[in-house]
PDB file of N, CA and C in Angstrom:
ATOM      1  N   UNK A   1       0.824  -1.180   0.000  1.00  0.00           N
ATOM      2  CA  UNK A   1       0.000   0.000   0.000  1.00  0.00           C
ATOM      3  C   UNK A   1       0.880   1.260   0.000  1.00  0.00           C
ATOM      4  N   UNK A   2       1.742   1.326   0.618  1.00  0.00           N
ATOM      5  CA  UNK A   2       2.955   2.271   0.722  1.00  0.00           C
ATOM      6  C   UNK A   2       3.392   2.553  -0.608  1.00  0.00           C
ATOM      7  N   UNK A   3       3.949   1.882  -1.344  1.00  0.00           N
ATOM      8  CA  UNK A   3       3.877   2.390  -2.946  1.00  0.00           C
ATOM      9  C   UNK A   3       3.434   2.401  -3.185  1.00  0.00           C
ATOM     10  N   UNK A   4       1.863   2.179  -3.722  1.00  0.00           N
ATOM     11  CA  UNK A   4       0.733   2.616  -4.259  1.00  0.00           C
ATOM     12  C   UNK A   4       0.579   3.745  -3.987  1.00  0.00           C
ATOM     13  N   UNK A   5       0.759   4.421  -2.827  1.00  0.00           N
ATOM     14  CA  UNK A   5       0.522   5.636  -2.232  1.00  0.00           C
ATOM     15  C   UNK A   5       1.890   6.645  -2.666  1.00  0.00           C
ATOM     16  N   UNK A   6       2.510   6.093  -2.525  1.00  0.00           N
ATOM     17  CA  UNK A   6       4.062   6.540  -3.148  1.00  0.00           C
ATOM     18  C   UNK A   6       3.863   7.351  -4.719  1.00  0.00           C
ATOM     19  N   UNK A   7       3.942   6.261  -5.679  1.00  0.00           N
ATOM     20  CA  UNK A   7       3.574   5.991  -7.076  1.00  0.00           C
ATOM     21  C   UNK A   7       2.417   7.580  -7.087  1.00  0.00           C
ATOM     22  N   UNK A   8       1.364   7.247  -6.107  1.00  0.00           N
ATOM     23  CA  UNK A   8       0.371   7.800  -6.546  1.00  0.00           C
ATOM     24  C   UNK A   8       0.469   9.467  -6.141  1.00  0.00           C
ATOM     25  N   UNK A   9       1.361  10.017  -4.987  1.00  0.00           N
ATOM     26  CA  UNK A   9       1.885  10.994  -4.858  1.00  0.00           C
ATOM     27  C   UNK A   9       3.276  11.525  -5.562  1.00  0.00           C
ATOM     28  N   UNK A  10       3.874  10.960  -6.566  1.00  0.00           N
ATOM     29  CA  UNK A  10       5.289  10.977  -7.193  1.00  0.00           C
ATOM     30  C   UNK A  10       6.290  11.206  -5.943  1.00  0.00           C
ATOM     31  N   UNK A  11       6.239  10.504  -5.318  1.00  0.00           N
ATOM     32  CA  UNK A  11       7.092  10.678  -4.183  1.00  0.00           C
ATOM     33  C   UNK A  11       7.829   9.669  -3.984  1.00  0.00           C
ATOM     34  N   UNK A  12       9.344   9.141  -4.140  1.00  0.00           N
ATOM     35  CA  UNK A  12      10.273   8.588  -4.161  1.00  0.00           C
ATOM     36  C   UNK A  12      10.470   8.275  -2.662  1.00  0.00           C
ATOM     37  N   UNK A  13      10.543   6.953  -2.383  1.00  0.00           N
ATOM     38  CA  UNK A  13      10.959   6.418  -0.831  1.00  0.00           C
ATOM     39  C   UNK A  13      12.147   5.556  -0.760  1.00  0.00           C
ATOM     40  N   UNK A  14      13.031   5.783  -0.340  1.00  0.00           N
ATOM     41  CA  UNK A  14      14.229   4.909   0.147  1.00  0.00           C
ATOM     42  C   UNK A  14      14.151   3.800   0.516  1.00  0.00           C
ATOM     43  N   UNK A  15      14.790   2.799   0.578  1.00  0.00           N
ATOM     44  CA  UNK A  15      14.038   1.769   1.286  1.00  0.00           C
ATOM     45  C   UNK A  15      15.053   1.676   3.170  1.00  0.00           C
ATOM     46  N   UNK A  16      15.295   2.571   3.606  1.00  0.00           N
ATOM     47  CA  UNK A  16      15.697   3.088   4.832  1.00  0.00           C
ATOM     48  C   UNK A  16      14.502   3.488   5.273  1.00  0.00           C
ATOM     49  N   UNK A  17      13.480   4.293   4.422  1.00  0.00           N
ATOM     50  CA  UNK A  17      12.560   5.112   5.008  1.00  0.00           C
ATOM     51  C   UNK A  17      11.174   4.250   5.246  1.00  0.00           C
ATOM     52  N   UNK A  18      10.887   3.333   4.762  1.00  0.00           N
ATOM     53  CA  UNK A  18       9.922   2.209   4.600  1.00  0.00           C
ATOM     54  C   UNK A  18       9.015   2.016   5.657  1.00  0.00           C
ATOM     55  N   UNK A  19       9.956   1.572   7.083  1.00  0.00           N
ATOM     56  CA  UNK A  19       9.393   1.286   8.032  1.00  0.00           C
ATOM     57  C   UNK A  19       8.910   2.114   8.672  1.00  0.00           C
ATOM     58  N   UNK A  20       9.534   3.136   8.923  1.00  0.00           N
ATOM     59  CA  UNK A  20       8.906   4.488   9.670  1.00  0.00           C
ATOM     60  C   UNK A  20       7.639   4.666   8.580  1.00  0.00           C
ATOM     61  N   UNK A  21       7.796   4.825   7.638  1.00  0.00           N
ATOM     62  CA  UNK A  21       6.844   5.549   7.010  1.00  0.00           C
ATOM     63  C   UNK A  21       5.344   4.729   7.354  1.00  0.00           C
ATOM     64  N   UNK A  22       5.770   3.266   7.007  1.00  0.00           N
ATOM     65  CA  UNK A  22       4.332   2.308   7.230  1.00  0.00           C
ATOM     66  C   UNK A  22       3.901   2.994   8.290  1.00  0.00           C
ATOM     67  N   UNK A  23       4.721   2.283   9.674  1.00  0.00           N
ATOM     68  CA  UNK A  23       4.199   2.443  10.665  1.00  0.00           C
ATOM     69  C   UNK A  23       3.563   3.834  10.902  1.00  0.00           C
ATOM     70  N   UNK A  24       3.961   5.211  10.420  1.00  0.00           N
ATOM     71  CA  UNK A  24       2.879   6.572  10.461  1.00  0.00           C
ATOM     72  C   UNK A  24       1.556   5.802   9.622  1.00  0.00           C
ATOM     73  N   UNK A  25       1.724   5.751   8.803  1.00  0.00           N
ATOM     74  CA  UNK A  25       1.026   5.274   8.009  1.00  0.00           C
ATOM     75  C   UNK A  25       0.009   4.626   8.661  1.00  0.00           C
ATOM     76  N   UNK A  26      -0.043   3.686   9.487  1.00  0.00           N
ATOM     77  CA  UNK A  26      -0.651   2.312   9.717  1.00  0.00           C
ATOM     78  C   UNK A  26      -1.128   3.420  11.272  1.00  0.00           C
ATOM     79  N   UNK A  27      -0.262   4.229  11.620  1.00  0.00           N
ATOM     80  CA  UNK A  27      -1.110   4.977  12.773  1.00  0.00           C
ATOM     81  C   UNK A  27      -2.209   5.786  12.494  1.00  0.00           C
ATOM     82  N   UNK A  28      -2.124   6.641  11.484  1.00  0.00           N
ATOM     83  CA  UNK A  28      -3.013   7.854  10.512  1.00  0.00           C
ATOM     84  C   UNK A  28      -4.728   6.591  10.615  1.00  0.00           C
ATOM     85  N   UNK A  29      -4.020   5.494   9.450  1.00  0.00           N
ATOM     86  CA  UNK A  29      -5.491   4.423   9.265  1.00  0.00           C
ATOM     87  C   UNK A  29      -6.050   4.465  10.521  1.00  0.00           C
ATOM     88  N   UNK A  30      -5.440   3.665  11.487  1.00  0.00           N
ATOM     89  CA  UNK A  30      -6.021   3.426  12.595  1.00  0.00           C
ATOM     90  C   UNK A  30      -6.682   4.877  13.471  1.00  0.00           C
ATOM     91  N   UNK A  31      -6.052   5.699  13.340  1.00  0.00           N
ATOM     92  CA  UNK A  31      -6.676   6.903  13.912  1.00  0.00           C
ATOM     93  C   UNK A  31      -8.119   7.224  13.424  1.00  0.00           C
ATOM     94  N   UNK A  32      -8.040   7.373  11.801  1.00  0.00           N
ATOM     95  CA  UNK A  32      -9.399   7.455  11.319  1.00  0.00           C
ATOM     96  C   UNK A  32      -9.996   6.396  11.419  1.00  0.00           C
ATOM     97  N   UNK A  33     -10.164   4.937  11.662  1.00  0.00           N
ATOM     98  CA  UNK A  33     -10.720   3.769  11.947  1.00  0.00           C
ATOM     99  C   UNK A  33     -11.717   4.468  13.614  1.00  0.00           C
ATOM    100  N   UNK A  34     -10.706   4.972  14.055  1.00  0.00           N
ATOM    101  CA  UNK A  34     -11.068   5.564  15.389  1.00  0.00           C
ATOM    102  C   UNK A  34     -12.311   6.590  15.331  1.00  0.00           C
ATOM    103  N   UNK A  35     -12.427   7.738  14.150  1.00  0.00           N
ATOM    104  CA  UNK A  35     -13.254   8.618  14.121  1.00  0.00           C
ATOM    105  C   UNK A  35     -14.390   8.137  13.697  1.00  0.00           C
ATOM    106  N   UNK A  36     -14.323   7.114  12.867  1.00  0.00           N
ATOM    107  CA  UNK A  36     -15.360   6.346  12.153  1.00  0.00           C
ATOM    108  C   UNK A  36     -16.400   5.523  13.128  1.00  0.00           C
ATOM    109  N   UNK A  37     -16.242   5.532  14.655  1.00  0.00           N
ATOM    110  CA  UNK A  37     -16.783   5.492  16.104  1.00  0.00           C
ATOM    111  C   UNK A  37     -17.490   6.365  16.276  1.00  0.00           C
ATOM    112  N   UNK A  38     -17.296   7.544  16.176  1.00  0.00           N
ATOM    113  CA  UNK A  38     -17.648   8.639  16.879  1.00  0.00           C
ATOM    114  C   UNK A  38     -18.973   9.459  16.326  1.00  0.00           C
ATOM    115  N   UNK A  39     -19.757   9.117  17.413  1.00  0.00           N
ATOM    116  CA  UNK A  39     -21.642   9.774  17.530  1.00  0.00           C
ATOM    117  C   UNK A  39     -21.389  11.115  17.176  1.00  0.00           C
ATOM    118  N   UNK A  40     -21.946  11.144  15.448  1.00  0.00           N
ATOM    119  CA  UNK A  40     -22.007  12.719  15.119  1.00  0.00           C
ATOM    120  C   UNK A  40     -23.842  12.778  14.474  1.00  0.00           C
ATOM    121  N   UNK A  41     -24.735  12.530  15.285  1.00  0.00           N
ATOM    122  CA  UNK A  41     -25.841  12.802  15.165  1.00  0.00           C
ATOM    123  C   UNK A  41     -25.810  13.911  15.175  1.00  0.00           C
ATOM    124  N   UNK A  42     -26.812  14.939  14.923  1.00  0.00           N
ATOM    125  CA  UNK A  42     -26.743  16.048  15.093  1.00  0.00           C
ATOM    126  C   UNK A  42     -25.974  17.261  14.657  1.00  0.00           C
ATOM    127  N   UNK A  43     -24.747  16.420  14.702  1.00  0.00           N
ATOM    128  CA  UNK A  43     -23.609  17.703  14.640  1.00  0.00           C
ATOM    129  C   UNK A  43     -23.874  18.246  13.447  1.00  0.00           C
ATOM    130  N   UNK A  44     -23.498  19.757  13.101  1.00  0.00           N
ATOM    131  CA  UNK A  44     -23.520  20.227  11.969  1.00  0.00           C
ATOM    132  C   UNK A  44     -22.323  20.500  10.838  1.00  0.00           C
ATOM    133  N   UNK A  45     -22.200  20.035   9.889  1.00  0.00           N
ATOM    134  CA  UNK A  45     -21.120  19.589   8.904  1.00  0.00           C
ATOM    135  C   UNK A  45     -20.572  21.542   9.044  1.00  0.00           C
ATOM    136  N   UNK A  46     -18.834  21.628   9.080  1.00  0.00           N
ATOM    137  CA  UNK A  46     -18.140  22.556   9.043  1.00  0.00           C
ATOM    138  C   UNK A  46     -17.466  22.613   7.885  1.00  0.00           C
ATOM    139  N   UNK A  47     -17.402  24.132   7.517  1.00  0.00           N
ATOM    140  CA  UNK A  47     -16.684  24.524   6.341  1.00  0.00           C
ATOM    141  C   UNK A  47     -15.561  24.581   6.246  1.00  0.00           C
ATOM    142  N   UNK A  48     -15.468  25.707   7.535  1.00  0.00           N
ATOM    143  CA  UNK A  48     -14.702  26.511   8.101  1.00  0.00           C
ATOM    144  C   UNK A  48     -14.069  25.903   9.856  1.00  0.00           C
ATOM    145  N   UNK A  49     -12.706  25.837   9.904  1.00  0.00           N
ATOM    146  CA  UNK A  49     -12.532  25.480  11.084  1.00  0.00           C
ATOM    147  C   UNK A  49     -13.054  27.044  12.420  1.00  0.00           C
ATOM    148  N   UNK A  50     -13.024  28.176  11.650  1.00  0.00           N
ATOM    149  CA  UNK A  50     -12.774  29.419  12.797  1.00  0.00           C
ATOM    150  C   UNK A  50     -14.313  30.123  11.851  1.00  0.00           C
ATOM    151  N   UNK A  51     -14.915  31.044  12.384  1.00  0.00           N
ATOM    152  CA  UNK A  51     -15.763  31.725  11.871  1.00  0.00           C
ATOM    153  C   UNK A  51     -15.553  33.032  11.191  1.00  0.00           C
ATOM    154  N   UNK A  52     -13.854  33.041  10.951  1.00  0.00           N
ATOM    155  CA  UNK A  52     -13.364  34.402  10.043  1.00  0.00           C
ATOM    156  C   UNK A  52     -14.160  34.111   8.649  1.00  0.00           C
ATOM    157  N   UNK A  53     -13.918  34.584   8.328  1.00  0.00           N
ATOM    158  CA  UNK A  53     -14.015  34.718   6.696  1.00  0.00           C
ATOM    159  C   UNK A  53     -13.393  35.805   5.576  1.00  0.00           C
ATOM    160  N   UNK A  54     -13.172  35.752   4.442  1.00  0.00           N
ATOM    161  CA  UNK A  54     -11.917  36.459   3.519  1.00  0.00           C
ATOM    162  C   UNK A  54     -13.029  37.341   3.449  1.00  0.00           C
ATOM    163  N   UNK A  55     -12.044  38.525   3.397  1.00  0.00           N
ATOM    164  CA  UNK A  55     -12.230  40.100   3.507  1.00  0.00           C
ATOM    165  C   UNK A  55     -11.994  40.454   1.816  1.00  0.00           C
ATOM    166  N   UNK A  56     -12.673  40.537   0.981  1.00  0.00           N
ATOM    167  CA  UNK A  56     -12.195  40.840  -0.618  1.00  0.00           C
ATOM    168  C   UNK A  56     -12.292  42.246  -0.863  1.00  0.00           C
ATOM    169  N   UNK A  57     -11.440  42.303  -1.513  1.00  0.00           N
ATOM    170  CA  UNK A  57     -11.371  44.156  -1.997  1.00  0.00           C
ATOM    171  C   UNK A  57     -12.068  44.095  -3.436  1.00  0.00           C
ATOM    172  N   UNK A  58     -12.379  45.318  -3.420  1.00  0.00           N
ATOM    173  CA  UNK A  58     -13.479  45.531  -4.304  1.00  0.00           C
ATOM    174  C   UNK A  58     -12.928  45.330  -5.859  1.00  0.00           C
ATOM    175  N   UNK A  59     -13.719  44.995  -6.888  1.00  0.00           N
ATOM    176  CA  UNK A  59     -12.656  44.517  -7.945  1.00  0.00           C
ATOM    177  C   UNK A  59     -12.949  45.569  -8.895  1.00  0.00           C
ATOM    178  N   UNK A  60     -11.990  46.686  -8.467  1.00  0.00           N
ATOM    179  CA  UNK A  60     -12.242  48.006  -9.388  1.00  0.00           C
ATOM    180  C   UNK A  60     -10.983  48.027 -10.336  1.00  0.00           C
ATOM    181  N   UNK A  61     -10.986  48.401 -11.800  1.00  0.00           N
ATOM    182  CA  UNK A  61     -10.267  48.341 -12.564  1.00  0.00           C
ATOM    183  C   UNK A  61      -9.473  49.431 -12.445  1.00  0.00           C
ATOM    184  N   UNK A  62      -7.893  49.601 -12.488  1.00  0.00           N
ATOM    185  CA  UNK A  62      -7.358  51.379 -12.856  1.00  0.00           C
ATOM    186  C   UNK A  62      -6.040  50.727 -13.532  1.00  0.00           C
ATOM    187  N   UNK A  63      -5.957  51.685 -14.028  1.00  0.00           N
ATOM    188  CA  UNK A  63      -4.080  51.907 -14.497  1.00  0.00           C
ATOM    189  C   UNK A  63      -2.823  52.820 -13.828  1.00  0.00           C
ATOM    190  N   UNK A  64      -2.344  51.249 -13.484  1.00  0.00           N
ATOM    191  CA  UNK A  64      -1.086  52.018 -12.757  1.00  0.00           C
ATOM    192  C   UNK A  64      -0.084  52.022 -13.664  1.00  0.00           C
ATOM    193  N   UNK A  65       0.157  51.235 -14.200  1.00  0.00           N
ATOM    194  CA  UNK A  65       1.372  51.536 -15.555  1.00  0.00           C
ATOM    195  C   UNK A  65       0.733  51.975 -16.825  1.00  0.00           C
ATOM    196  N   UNK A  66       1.428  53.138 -17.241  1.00  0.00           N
ATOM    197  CA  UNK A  66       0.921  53.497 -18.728  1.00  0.00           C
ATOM    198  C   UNK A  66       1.570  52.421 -19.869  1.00  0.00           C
ATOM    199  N   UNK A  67       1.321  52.209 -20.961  1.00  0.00           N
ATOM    200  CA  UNK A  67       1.576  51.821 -22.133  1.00  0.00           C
ATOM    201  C   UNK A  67       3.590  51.574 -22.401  1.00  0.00           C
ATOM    202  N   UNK A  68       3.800  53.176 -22.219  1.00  0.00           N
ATOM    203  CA  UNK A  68       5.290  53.163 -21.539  1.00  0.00           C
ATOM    204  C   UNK A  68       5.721  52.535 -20.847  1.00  0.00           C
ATOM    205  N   UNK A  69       5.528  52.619 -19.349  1.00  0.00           N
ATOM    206  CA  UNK A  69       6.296  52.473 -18.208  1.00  0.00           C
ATOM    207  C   UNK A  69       6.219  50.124 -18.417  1.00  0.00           C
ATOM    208  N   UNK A  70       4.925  50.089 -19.006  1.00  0.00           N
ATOM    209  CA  UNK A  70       5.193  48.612 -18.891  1.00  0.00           C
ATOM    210  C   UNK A  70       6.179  47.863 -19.710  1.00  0.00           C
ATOM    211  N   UNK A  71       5.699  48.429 -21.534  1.00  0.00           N
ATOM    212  CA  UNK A  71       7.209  48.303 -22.517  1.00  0.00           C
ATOM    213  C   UNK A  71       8.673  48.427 -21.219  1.00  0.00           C
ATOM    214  N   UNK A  72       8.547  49.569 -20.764  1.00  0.00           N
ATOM    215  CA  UNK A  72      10.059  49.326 -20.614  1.00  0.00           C
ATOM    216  C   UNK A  72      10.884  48.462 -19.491  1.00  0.00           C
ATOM    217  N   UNK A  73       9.457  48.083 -18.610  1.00  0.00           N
ATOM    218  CA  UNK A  73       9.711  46.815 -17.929  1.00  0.00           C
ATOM    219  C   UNK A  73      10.041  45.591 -18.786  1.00  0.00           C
ATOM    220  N   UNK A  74       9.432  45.425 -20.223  1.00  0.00           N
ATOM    221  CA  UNK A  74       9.529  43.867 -20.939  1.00  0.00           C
ATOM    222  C   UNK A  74      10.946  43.635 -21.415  1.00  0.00           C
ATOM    223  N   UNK A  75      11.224  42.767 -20.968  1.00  0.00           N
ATOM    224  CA  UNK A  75      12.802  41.970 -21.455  1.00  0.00           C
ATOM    225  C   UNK A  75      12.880  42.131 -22.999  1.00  0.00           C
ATOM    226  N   UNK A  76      11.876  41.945 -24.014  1.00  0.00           N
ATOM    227  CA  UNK A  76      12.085  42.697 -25.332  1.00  0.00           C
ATOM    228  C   UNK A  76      10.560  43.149 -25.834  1.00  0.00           C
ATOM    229  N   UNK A  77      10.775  43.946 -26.705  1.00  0.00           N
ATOM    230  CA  UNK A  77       9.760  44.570 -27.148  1.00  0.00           C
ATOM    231  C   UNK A  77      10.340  45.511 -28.261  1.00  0.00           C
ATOM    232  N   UNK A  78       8.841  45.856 -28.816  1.00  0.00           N
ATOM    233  CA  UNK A  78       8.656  46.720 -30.317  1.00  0.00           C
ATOM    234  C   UNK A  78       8.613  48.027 -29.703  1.00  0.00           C
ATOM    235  N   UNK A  79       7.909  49.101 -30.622  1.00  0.00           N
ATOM    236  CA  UNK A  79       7.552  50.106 -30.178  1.00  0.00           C
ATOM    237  C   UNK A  79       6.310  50.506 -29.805  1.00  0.00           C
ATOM    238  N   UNK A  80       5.164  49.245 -29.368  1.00  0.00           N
ATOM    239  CA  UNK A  80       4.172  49.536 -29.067  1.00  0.00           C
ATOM    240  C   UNK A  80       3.667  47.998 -28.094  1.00  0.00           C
ATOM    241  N   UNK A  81       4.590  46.859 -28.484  1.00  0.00           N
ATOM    242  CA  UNK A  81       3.972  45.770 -28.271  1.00  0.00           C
ATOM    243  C   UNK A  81       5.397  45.179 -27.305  1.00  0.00           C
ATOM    244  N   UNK A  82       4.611  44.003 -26.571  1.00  0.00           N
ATOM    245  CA  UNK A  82       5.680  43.285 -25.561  1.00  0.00           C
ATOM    246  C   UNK A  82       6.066  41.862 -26.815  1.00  0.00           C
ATOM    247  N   UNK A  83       7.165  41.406 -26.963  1.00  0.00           N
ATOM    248  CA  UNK A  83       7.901  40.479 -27.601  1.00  0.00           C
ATOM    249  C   UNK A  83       7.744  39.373 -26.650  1.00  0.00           C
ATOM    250  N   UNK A  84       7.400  37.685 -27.812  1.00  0.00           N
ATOM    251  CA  UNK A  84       6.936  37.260 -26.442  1.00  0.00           C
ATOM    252  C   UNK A  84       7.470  36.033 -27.905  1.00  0.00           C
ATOM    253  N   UNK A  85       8.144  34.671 -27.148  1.00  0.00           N
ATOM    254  CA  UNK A  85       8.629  33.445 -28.571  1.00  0.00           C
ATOM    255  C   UNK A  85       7.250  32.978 -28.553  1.00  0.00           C
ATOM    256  N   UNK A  86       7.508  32.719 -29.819  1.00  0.00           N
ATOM    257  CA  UNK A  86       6.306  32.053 -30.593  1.00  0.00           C
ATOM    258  C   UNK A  86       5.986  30.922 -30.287  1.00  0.00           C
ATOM    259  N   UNK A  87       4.558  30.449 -29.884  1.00  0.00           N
ATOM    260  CA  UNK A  87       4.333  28.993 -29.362  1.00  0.00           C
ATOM    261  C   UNK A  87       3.388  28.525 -29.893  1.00  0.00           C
ATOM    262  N   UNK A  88       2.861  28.839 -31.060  1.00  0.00           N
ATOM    263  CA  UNK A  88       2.226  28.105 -31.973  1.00  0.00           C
ATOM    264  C   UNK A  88       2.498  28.134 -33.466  1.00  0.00           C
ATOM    265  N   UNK A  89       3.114  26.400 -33.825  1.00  0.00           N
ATOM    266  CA  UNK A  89       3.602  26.534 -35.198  1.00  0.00           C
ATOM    267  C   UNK A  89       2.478  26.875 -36.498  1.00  0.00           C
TER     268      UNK A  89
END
């Protein structure tokens, strides 16, 4: 199961690291084996661990770089346009 899980995360294991790893491994299962006990009648399904929630700024459009100031940020460019390699033959 350990390589399957391996394989299935592209994650390369030593074979030094094997045993430790099962054994987390084989603790994690058994832990959730453990929750899979536990009387949640009632309870109400959570989204959110805390009751914050994201604060969004308003999505107003402006220009901070003119036409200029961005050209002369681009690594190459024309006299109006940003230079960019070609990726479709």
């Amino acid at each position: 199961m350990l390589h399957k899980i391996a394989h299935l995360a592209r994650l390369e294991i030593k074979p030094e690291e094997e045993a430790e790893l099962t054994r987390g491994l084989g603790e994690v299962l058994n832990w959730m084996e453990e929750l899979t006990g536990v009387d949640t009648e009632g309870v109400e399904p959570l989204t959110h661990i805390t009751g914050e929630t994201n604060v969004w700024r308003g999505d107003i459009p402006k220009n901070d770089l003119t036409r200029e100031e961005a050209l002369e940020l681009a690594p190459q460019r024309t006299d109006l346009y940003v230079k960019v390699p070609k990726v479709i033959e």
